[in-house]
PDB file of N, CA and C in Angstrom:
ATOM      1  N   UNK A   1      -4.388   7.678   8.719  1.00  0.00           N
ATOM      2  CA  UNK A   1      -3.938   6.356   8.385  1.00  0.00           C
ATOM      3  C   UNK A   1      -3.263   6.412   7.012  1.00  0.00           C
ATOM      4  N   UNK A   2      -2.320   5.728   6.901  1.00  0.00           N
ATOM      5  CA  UNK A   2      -1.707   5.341   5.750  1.00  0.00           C
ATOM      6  C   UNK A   2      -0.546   4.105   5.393  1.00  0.00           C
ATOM      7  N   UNK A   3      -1.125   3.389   4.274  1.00  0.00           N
ATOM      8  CA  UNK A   3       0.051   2.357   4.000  1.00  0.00           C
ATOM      9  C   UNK A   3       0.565   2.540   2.719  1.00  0.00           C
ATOM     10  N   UNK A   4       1.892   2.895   2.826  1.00  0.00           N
ATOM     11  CA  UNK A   4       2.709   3.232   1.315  1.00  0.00           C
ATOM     12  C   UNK A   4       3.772   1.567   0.963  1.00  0.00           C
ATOM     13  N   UNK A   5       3.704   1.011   0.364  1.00  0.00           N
ATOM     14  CA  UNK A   5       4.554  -0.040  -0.032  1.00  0.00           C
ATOM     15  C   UNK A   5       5.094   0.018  -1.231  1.00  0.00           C
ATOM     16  N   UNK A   6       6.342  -0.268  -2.145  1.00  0.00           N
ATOM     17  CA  UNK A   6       6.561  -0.269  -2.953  1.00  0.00           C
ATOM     18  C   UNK A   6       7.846  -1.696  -3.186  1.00  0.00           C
ATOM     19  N   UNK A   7       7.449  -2.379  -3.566  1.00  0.00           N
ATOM     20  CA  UNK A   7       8.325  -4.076  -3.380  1.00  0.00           C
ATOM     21  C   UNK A   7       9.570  -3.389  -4.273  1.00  0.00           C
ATOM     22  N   UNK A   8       9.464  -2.701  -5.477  1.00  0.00           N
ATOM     23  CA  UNK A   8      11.314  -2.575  -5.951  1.00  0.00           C
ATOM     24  C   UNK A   8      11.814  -1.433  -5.345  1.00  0.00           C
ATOM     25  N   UNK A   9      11.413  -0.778  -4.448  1.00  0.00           N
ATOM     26  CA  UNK A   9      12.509   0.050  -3.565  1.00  0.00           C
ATOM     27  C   UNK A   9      12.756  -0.480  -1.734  1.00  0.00           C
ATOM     28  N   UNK A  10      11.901  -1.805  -1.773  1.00  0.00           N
ATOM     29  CA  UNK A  10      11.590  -2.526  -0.866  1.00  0.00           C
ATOM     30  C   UNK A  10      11.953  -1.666   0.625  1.00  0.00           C
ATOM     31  N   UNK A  11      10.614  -0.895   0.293  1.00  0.00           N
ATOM     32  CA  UNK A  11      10.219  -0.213   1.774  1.00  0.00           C
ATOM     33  C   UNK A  11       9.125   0.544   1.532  1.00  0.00           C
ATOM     34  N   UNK A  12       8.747   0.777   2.451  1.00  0.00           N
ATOM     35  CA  UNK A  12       7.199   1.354   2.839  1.00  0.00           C
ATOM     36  C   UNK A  12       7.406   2.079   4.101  1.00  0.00           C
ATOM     37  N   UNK A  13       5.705   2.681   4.440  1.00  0.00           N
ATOM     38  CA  UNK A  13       5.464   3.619   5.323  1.00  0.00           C
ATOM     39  C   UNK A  13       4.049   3.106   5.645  1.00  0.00           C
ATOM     40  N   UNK A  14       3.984   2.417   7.222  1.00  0.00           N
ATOM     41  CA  UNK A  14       2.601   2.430   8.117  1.00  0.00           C
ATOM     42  C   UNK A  14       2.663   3.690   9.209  1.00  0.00           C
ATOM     43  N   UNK A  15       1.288   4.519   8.921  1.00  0.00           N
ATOM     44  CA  UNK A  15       0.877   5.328   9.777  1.00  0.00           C
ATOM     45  C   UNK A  15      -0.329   5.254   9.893  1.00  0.00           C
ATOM     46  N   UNK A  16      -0.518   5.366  11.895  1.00  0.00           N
ATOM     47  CA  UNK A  16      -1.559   5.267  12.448  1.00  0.00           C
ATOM     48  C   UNK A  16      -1.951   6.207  13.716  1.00  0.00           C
ATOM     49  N   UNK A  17      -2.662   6.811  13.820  1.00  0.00           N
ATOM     50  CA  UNK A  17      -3.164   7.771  14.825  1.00  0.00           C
ATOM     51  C   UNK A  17      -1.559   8.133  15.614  1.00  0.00           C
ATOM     52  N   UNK A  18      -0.941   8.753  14.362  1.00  0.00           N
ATOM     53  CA  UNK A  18       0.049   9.849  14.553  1.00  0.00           C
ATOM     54  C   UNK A  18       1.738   8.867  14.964  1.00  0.00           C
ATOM     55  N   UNK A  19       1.580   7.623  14.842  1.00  0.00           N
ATOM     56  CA  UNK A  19       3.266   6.658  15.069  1.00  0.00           C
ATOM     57  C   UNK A  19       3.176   6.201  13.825  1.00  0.00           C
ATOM     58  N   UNK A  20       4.057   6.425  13.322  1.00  0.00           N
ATOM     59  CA  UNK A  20       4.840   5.850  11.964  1.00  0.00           C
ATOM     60  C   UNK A  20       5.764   5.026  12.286  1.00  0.00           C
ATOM     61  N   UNK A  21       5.503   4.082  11.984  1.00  0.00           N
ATOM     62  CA  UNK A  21       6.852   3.056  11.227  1.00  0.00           C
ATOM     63  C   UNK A  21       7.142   2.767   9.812  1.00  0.00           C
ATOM     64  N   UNK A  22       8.709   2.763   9.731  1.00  0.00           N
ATOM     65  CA  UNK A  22       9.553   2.685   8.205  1.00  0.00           C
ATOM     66  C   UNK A  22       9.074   1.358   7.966  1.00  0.00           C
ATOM     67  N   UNK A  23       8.680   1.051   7.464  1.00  0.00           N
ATOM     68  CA  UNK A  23       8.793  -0.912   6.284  1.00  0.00           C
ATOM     69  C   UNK A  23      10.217  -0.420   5.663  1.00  0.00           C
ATOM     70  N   UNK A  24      10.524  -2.133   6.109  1.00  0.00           N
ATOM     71  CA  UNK A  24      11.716  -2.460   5.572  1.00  0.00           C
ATOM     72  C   UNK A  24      11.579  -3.809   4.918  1.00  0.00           C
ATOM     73  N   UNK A  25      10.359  -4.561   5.229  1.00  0.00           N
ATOM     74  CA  UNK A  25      10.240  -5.697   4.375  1.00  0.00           C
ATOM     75  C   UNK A  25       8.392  -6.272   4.187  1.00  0.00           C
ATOM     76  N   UNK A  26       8.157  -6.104   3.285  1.00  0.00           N
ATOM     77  CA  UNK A  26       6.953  -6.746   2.596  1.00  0.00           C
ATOM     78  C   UNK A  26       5.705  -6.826   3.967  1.00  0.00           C
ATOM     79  N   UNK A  27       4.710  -5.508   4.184  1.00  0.00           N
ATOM     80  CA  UNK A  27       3.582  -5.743   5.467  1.00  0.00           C
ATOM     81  C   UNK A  27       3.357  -6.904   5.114  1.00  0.00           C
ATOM     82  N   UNK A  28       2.645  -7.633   6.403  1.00  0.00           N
ATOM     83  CA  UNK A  28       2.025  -8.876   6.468  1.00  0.00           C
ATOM     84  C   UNK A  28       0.612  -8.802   5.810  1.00  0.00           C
ATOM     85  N   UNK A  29      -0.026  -7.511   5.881  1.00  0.00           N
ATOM     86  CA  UNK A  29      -1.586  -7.886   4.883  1.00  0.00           C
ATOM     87  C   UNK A  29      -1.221  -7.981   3.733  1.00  0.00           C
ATOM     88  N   UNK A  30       0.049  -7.506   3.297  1.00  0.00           N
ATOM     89  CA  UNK A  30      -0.009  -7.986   1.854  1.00  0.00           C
ATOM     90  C   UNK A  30       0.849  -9.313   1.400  1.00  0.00           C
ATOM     91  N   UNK A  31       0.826  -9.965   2.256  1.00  0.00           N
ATOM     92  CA  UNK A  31       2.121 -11.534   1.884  1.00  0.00           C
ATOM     93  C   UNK A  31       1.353 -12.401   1.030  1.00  0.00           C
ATOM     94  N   UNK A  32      -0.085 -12.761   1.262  1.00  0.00           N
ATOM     95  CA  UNK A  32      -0.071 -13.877   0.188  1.00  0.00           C
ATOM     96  C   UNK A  32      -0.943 -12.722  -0.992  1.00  0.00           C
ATOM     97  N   UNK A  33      -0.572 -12.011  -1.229  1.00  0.00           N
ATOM     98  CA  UNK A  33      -1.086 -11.219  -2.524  1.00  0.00           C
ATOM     99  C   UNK A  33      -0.300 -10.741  -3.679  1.00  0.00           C
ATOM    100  N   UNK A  34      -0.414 -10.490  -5.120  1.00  0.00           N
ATOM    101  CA  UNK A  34       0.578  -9.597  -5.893  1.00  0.00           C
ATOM    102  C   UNK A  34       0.501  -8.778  -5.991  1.00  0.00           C
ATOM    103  N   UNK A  35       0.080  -8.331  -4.995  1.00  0.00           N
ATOM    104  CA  UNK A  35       0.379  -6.185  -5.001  1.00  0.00           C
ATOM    105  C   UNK A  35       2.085  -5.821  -5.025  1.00  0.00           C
ATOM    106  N   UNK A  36       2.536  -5.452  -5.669  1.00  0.00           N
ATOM    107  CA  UNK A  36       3.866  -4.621  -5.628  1.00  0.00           C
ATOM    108  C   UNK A  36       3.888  -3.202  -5.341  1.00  0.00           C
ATOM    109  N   UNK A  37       3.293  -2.674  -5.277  1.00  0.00           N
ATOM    110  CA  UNK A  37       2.823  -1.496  -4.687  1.00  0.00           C
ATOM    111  C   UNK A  37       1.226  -0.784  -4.434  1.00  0.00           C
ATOM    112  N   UNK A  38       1.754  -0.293  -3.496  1.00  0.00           N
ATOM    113  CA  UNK A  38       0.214   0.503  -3.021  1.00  0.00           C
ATOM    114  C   UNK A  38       0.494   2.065  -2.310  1.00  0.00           C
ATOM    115  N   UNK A  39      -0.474   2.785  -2.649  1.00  0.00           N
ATOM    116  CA  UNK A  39      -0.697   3.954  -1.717  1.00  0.00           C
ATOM    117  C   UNK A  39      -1.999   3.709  -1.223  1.00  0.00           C
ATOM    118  N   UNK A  40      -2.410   4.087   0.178  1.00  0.00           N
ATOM    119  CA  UNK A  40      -3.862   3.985   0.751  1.00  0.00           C
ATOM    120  C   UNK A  40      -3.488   4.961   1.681  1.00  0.00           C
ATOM    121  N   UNK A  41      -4.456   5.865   1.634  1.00  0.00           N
ATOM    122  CA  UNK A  41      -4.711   7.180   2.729  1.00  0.00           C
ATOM    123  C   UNK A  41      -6.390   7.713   2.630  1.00  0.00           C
ATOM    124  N   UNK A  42      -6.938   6.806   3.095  1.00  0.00           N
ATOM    125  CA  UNK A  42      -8.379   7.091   2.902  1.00  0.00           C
ATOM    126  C   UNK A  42      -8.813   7.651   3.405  1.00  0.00           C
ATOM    127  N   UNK A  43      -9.956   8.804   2.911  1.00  0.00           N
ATOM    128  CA  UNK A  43     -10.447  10.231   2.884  1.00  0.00           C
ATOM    129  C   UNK A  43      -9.419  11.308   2.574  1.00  0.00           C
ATOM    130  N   UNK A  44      -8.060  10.681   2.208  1.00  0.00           N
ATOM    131  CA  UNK A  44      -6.682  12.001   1.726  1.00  0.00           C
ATOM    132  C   UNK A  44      -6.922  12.498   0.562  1.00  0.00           C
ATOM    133  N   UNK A  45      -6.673  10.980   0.064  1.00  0.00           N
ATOM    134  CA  UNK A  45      -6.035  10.935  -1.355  1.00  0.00           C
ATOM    135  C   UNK A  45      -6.445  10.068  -1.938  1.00  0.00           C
ATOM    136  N   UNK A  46      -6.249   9.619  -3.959  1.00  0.00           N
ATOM    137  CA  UNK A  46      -6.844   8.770  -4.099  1.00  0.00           C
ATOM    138  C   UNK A  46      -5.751   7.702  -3.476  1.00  0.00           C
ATOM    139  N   UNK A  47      -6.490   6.514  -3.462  1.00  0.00           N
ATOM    140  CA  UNK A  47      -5.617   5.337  -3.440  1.00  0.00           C
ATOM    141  C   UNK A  47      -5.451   4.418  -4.538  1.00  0.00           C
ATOM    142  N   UNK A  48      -4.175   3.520  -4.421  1.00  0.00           N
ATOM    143  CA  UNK A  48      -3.864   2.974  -5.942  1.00  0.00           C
ATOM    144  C   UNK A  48      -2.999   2.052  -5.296  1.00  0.00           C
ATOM    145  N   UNK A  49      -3.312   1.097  -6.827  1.00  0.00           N
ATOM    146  CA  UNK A  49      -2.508  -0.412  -6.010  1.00  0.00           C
ATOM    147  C   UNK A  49      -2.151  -0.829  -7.354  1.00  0.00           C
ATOM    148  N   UNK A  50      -0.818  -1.600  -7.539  1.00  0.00           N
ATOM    149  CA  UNK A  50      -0.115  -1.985  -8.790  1.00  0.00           C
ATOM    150  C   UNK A  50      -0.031  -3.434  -8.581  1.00  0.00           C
ATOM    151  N   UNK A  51      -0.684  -4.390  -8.962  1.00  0.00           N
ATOM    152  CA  UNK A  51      -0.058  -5.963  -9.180  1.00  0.00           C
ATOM    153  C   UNK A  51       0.954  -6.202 -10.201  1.00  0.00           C
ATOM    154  N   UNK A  52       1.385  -7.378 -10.155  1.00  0.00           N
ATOM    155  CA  UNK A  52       2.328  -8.257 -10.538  1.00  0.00           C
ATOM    156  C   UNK A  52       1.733  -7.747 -12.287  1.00  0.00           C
ATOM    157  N   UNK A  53       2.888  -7.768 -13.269  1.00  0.00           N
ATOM    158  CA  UNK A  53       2.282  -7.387 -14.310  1.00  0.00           C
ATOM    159  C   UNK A  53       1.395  -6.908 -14.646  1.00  0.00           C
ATOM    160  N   UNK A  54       0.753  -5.911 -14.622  1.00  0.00           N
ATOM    161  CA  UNK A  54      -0.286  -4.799 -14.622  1.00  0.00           C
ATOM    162  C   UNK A  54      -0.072  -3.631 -14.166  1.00  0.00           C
ATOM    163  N   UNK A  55      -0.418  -2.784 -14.847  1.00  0.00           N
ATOM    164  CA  UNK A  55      -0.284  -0.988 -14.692  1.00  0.00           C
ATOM    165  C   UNK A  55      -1.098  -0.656 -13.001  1.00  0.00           C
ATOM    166  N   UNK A  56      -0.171   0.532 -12.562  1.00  0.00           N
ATOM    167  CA  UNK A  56      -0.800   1.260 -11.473  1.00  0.00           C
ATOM    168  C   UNK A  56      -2.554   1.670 -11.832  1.00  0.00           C
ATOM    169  N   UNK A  57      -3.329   1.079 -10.903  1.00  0.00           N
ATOM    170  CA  UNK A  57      -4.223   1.945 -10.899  1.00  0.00           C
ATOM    171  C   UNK A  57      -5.506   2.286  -9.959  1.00  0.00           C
ATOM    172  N   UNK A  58      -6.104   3.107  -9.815  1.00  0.00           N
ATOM    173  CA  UNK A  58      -6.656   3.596  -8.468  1.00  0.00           C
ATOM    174  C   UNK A  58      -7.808   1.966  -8.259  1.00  0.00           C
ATOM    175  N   UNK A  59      -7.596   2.315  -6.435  1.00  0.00           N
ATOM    176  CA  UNK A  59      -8.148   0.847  -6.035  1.00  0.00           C
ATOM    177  C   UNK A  59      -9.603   0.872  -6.002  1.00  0.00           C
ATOM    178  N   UNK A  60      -9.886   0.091  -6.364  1.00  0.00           N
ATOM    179  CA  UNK A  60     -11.534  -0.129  -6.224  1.00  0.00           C
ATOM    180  C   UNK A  60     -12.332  -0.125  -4.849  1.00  0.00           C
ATOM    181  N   UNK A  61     -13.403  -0.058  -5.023  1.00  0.00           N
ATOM    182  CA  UNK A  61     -14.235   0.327  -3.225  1.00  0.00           C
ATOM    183  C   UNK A  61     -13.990  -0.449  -2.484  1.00  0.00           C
ATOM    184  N   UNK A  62     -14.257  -1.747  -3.087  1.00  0.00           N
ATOM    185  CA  UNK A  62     -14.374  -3.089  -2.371  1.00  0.00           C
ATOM    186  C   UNK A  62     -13.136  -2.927  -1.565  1.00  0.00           C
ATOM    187  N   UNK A  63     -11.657  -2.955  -2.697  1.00  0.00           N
ATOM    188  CA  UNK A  63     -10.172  -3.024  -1.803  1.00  0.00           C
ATOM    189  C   UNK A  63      -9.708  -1.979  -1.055  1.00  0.00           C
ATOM    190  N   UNK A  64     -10.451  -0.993  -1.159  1.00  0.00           N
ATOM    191  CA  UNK A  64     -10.110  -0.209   0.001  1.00  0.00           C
ATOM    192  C   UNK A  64     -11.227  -0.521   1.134  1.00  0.00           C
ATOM    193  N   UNK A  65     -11.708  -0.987   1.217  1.00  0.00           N
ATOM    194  CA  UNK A  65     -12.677  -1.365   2.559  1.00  0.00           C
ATOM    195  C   UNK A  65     -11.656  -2.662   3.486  1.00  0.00           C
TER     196      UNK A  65
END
């Protein structure tokens, strides 16, 4: 599994038990939120999520659940 988003190069990457699709506009779990970017690949890598004014930084337990 993995969701890559990044709002100023406005595109991303959903992968799921091996089909990928390109994002080309803003996933729906993240619409009413200020995440501008995220990486999530849980058990990969760390994961990390950037809001609206505030520095990148790795996501907490809770938000990756």
């Amino acid at each position: 599994m993995r969701l890559w988003w990044c709002e100023s190069r406005g595109r991303g990457i959903a992968r799921h038990d091996g089909i990928e699709a390109q994002l080309r506009r803003r996933p729906p779990v993240l619409r009413s939120s200020r995440v501008i970017e995220i990486e999530y690949l849980p058990g990969i890598a760390c994961c990390y999520v950037q809001e609206v004014g505030q520095a990148r930084r790795d996501m907490q337990t809770g938000e990756a659940a």
